[in-house]
Protein backbone atom coordinates (compact mmCIF):
# COMPACT_ATOMS: atom_id res chain seq x y z
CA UNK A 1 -18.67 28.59 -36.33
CA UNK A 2 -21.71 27.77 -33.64
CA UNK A 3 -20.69 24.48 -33.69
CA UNK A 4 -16.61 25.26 -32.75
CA UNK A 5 -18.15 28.22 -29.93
CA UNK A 6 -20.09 25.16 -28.39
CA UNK A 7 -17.44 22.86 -28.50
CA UNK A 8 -14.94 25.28 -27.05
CA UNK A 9 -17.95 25.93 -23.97
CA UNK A 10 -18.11 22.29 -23.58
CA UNK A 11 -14.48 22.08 -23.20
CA UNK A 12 -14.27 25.18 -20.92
CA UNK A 13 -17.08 23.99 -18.83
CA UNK A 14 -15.41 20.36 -18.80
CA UNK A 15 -11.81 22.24 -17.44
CA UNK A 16 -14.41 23.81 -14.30
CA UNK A 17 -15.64 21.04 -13.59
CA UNK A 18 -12.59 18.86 -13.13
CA UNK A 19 -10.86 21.99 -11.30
CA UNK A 20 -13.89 22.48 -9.13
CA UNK A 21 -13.89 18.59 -8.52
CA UNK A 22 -10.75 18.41 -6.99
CA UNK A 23 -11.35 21.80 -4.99
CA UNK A 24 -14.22 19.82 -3.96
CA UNK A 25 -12.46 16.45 -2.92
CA UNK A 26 -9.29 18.47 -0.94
CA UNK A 27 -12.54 20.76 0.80
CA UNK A 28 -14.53 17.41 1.69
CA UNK A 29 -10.98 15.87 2.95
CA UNK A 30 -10.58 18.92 4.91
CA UNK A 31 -6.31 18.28 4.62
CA UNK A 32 -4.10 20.32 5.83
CA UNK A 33 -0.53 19.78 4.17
CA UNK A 34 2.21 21.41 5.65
CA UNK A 35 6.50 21.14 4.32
CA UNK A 36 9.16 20.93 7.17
CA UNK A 37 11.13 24.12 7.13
CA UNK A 38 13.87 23.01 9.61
CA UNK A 39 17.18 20.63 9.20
CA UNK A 40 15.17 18.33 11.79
CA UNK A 41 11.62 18.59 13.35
CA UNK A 42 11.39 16.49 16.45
CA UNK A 43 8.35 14.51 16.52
CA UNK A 44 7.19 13.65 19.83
CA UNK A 45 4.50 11.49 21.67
CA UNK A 46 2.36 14.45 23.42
CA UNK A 47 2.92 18.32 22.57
CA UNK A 48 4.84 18.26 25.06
CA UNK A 49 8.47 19.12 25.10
CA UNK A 50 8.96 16.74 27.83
CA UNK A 51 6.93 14.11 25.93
CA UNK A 52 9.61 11.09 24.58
CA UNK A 53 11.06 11.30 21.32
CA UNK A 54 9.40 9.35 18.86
CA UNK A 55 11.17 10.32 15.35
CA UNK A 56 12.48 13.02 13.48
CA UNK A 57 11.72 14.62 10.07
CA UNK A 58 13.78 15.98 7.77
CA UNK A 59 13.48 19.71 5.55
CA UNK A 60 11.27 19.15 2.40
CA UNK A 61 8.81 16.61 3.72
CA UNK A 62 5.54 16.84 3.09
CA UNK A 63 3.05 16.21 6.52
CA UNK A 64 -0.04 16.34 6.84
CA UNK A 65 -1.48 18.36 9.89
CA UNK A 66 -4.14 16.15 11.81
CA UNK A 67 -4.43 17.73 15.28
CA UNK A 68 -3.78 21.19 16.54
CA UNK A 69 -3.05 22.36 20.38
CA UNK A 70 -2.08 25.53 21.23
CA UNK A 71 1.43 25.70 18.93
CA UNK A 72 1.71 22.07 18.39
CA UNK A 73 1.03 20.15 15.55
CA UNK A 74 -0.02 16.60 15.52
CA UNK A 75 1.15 15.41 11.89
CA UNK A 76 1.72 12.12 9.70
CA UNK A 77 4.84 11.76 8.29
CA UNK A 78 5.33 9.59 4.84
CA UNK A 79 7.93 7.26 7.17
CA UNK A 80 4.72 6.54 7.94
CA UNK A 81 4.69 8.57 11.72
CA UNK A 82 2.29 10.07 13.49
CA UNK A 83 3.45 12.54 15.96
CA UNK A 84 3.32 15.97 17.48
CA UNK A 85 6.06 18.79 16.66
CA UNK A 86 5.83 22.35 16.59
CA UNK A 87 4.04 24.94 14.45
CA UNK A 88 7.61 27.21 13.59
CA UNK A 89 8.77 23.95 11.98
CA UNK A 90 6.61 23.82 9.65
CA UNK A 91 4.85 25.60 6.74
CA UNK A 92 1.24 25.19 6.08
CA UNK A 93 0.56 25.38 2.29
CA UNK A 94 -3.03 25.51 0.53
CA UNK A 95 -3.48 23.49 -2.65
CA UNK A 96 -1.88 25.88 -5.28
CA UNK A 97 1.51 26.31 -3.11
CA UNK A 98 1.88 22.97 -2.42
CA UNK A 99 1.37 21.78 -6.21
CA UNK A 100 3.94 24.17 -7.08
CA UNK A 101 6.18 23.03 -4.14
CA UNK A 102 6.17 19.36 -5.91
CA UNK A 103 6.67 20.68 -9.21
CA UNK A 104 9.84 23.02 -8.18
CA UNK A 105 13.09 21.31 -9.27
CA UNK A 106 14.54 19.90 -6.32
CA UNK A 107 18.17 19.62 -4.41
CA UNK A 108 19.04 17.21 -1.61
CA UNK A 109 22.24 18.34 1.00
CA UNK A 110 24.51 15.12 0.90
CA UNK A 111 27.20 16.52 3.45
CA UNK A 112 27.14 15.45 7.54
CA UNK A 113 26.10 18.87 9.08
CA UNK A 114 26.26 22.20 6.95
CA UNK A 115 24.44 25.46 6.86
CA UNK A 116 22.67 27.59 4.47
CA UNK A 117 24.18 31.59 4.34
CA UNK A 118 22.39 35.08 3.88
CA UNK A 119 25.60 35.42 1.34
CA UNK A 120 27.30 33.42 -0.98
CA UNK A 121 30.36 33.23 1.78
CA UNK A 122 31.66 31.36 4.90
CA UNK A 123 31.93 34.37 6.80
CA UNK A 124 28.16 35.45 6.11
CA UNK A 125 25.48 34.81 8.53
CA UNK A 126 23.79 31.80 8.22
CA UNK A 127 20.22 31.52 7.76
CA UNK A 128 19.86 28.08 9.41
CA UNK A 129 21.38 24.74 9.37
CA UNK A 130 21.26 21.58 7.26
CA UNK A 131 21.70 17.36 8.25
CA UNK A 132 22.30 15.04 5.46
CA UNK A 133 19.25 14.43 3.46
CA UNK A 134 17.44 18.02 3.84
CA UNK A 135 15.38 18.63 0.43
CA UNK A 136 15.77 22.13 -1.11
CA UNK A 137 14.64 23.99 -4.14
CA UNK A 138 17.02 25.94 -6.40
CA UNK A 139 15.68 29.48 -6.45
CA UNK A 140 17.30 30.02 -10.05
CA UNK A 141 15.82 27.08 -11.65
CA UNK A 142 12.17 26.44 -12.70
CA UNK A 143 10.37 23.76 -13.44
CA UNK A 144 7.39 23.74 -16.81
CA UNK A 145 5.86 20.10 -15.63
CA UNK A 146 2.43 20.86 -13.82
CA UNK A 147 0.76 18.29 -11.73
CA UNK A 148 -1.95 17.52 -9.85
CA UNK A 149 -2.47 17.18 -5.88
CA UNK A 150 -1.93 13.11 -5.22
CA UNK A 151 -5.31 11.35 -4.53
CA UNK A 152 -3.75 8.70 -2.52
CA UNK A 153 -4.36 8.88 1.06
CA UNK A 154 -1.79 10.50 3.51
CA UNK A 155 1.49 12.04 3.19
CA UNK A 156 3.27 9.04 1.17
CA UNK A 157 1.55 9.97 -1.63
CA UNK A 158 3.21 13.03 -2.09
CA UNK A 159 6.44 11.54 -1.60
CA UNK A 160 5.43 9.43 -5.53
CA UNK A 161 4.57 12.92 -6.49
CA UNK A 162 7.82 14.26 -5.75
CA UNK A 163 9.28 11.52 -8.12
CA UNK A 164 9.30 13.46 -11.26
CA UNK A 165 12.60 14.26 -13.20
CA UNK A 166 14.50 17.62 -13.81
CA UNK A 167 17.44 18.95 -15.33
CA UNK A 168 18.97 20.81 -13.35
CA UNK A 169 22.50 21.88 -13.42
CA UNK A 170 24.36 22.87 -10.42
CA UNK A 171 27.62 25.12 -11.58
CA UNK A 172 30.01 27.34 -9.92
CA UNK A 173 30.91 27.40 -5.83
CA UNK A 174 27.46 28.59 -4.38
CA UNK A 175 24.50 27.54 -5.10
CA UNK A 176 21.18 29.96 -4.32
CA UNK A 177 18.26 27.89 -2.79
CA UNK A 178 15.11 28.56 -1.32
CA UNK A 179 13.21 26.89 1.63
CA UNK A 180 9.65 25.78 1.90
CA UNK A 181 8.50 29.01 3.39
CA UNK A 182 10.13 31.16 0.17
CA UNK A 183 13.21 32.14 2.62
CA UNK A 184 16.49 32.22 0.24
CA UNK A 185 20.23 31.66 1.06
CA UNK A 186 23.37 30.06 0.07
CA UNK A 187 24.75 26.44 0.26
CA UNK A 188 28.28 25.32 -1.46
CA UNK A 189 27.13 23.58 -4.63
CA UNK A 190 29.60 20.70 -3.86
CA UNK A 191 27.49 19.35 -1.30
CA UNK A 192 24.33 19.77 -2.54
CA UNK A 193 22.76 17.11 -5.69
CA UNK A 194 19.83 17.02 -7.91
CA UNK A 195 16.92 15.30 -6.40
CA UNK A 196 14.73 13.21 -8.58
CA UNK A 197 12.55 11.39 -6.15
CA UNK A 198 12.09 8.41 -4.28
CA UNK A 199 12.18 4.58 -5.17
CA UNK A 200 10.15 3.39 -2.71
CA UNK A 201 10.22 -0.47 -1.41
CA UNK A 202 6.94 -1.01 -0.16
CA UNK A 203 6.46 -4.01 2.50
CA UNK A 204 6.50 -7.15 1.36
CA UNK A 205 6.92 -5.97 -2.40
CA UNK A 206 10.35 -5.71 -2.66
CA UNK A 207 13.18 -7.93 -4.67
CA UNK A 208 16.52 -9.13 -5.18
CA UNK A 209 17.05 -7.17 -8.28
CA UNK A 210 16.09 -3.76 -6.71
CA UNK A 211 19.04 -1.94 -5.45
CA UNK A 212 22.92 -2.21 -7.80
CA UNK A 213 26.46 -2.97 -6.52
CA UNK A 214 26.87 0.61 -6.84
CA UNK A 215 24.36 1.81 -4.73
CA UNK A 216 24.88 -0.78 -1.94
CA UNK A 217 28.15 0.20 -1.67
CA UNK A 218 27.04 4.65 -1.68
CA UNK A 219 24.20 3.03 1.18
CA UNK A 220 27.30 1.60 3.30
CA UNK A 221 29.70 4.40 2.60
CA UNK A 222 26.53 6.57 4.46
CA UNK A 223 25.91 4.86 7.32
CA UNK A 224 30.38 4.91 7.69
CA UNK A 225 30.03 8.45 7.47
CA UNK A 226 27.89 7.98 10.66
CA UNK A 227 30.63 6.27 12.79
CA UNK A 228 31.18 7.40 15.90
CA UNK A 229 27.50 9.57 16.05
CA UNK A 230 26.18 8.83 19.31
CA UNK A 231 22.72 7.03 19.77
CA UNK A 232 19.41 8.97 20.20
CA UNK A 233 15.92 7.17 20.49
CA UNK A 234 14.32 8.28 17.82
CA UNK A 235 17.41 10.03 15.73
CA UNK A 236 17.45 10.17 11.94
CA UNK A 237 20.16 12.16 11.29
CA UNK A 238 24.07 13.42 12.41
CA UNK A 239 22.62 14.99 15.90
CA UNK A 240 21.90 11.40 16.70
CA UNK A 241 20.81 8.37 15.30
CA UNK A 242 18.86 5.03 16.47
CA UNK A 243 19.46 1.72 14.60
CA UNK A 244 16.63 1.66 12.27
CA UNK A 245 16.89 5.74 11.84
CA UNK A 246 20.70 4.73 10.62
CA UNK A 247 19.65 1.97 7.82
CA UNK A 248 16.65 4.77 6.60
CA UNK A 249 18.88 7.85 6.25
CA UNK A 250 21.36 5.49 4.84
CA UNK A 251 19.28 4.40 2.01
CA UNK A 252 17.34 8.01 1.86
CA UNK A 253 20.49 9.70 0.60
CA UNK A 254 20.80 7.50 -2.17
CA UNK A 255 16.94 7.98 -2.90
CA UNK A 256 15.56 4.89 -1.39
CA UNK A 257 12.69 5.24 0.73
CA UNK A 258 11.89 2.34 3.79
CA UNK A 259 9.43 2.57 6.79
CA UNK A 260 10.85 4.29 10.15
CA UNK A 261 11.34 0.63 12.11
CA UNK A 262 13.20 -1.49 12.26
CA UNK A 263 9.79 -4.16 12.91
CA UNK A 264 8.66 -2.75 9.36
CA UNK A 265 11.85 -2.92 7.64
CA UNK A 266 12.11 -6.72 8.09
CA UNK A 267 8.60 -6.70 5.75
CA UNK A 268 10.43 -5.29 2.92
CA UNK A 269 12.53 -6.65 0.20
CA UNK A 270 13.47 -10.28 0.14
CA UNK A 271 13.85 -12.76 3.19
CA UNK A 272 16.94 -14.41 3.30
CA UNK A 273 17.42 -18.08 4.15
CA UNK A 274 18.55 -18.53 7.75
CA UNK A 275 18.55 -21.02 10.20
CA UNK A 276 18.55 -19.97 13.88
CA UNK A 277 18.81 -22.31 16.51
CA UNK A 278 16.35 -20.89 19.28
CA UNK A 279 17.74 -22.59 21.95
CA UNK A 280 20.09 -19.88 22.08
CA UNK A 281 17.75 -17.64 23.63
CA UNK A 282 18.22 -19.03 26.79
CA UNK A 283 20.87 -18.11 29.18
CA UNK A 284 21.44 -20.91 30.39
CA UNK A 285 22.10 -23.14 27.45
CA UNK A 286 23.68 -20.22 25.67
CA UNK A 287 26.32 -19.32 28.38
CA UNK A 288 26.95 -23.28 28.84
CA UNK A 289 26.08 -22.77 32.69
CA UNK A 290 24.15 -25.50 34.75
CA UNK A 291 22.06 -24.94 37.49
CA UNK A 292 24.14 -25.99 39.88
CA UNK A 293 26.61 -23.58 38.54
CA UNK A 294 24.83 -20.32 39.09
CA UNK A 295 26.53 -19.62 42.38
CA UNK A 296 29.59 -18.62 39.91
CA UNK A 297 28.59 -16.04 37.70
CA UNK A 298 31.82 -15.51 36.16
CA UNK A 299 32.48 -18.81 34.92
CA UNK A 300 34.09 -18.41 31.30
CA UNK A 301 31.99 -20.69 28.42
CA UNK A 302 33.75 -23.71 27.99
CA UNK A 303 35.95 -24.52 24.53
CA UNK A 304 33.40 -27.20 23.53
CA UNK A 305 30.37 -24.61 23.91
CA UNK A 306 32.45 -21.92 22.71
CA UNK A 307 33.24 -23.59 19.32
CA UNK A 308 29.31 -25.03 18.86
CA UNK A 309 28.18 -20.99 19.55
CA UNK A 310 30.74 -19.51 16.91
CA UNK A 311 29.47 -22.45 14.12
CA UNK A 312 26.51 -21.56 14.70
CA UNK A 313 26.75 -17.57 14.43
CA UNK A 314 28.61 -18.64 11.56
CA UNK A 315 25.86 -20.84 9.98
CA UNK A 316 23.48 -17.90 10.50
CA UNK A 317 25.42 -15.62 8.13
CA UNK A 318 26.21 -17.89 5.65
CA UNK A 319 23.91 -16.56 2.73
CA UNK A 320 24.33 -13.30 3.73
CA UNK A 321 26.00 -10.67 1.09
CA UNK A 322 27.15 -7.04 1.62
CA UNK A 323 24.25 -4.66 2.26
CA UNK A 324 21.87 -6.85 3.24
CA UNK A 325 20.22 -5.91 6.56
CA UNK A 326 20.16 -7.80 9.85
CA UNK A 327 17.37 -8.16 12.08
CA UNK A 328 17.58 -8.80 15.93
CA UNK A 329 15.10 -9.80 18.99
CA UNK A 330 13.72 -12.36 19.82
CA UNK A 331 11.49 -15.69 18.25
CA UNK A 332 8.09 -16.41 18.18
CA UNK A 333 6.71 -18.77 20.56
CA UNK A 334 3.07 -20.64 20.70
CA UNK A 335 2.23 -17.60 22.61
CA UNK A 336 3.72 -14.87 20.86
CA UNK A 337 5.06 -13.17 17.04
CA UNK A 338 8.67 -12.82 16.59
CA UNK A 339 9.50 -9.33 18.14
CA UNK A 340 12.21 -7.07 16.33
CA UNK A 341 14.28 -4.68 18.04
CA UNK A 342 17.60 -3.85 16.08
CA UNK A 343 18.60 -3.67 13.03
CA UNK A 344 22.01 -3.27 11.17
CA UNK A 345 23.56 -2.99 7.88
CA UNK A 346 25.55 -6.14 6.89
CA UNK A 347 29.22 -5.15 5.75
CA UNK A 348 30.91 -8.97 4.90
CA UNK A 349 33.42 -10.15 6.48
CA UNK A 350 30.93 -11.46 9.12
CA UNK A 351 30.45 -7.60 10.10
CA UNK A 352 28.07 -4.79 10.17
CA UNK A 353 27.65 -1.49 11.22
CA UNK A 354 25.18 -0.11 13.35
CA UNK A 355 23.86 2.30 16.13
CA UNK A 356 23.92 0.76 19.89
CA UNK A 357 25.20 3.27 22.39
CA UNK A 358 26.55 5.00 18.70
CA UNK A 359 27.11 4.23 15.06
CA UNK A 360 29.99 1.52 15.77
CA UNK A 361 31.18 -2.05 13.15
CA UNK A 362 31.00 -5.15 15.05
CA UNK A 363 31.82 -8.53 14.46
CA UNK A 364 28.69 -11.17 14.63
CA UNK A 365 30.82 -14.05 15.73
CA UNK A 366 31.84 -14.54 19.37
CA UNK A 367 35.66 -14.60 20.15
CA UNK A 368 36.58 -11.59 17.61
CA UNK A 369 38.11 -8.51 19.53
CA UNK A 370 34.83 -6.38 17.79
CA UNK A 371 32.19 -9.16 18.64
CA UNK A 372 28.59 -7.35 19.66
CA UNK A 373 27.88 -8.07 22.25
CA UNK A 374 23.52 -8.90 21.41
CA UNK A 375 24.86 -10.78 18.28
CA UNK A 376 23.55 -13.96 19.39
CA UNK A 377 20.07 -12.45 18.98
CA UNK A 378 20.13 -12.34 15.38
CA UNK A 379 17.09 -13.38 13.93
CA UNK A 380 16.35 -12.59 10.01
CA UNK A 381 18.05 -10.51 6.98
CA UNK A 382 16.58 -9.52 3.95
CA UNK A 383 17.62 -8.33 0.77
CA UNK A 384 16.44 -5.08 -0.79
């Protein structure tokens, strides 16, 4: 009997310890984790709301708070960001709210543009609104799984954590749901689903056999439902979108997580074979104009240089398969890296959509009626 009472100390004493350690380790960190409580949190350079737009955040996701002045927030975002937004957009959580934050079952709002209402009914008031990809707990549903606070460093870590699996079953017209800060309202169950996490495709780690047929084809039908959204520097969602904010909501809605630009994007997945003739890259050569020809601007490319341009947009493309993404800027030189500046999602059909002046399909080959205009400036695809 002393034996079991000083085994069952040992083991007590053992539980304190490991508790206290980790008290201990997020003390010593000094972190402070906050959860997005808006549709979209707009991150910007300075905290200033004059300061340029440099991203935006979506409801669910876990920051971390790493500056303070007066009601602005600088934070770090798991896209990986780091950017100032403001204090009502986000709620600050200590360690034992945000573990049970990332063990709540979870929802994710697949519709365009929506709202969440005080009552289960259009004509209620609404309690906020909602952009594709906003993360929400159930507030019917609970979840037994414990876990511990991630010991990785910054806010992607808790993006793994959020990976876990639930059942949950969404049934009848409304579903209840809660947001970060405990506030509760209404959403139509038919565009809400269950949210299991993230597959994450780090850079330079990814491979052919990552993403299906079928979800290629739920990534495209995304970014279509996008058409026609007008471009915004640092958009991620239907209020506006940039090019590289397009190709990461895309894949976020069908749980795919990539990096914010489109200059990390091109380090993910697998590099596709492509040959690009850099000679292209000057105006010159590429508009089939001689010197002595400058004094005529307007002259149209002649039929010979018109024919070697389209074979060689069409040699570009020529491994290229539906969903892979295209990369555009310009190439390295002795003196400088390759620099990306746009990226697109390639449809077939030598086409893809993407967001220049707004979420538009353009051909890549010069003399369609579509043809973008910047297509000659493709550069690189990979393969996720």
């Amino acid at each position: 009997m002393r034996r079991f009472i000083y085994i069952l100390a040992a083991l007590v004493l053992a539980g304190a310890e490991i508790e206290a350690r980790e008290t201990r380790e997020w003390q010593e960190n000094d972190r402070r984790m906050a959860v997005v409580e808006l549709s979209t949190i707009y991150m910007r350079q300075m905290p200033d709301y004059e300061s340029a737009l440099e991203t935006q955040e979506l409801m669910g996701t876990v920051v971390e708070i790493v500056g303070e002045e007066g009601y602005w927030r600088e934070i770090v975002s798991p896209q990986p960001y780091r950017a100032w937004a403001t204090e009502k957009g986000l709620v600050e959580m200590g360690e034992a709210e945000l573990k049970a934050y990332l063990d709540a079952p979870k929802v994710i709002f697949t519709g365009l543009y929506g709202h969440i209402y005080k009552e289960p009914s259009y004509r209620a008031a609404t309690l906020c609104d909602l952009v594709g990809g906003d993360i929400l707990r159930p507030a019917a549903q609970r979840s037994g799984r414990t876990s511990a606070i991630p010991s990785g460093k910054g806010p992607e870590a808790y993006e793994k954590a959020e990976g876990r699996k639930h059942e949950i079953r969404l049934r009848g017209r409304w579903t209840e749901v809660m947001l970060p800060s405990g506030r509760k309202g209404y959403v139509p169950t038919k565009e809400l689903k269950p949210h299991e996490g993230f597959m994450s495709i780090a850079q330079g780690e990814g491979s052919a056999e990552s993403i299906s047929e079928e979800t290629t084809e739920a990534i495209i039908a995304e970014a279509e439902k996008l058409l026609g959204v007008p471009y915004l520097w640092g958009g991620m969602s239907s209020k506006g979108v940039d090019c590289s904010g397009l190709v990461r909501i895309s894949h976020i809605m069908n749980g795919i997580l990539l990096p914010r630009n489109a200059s990390q994007q091109i380090k993910c997945g697998e590099r596709i074979g492509m040959q690009v003739d850099t000679r292209y890259w000057d105006e010159d050569f590429r508009t089939g104009k001689q010197p002595s020809q400058n004094e005529n601007p307007e002259a149209d490319l002649s039929s010979e240089r018109k024919d070697e341009f389209k074979r060689e947009m069409l040699n570009r493309i020529k491994n290229l398969e539906r969903g892979d993404l295209v990369f555009f800027g310009t190439p390295a030189t002795a003196e400088r890296p390759m620099r990306v500046t746009h990226v697109g999602i390639y449809l077939g059909n030598n086409r893809m959509i993407h967001s220049s002046h707004m979420v538009r399909i353009n051909s890549l080959i010069p003399g369609d009626s579509d043809y973008y205009e910047n297509s000659w400036k493709l550069l690189a695809a990979i393969r996720l």
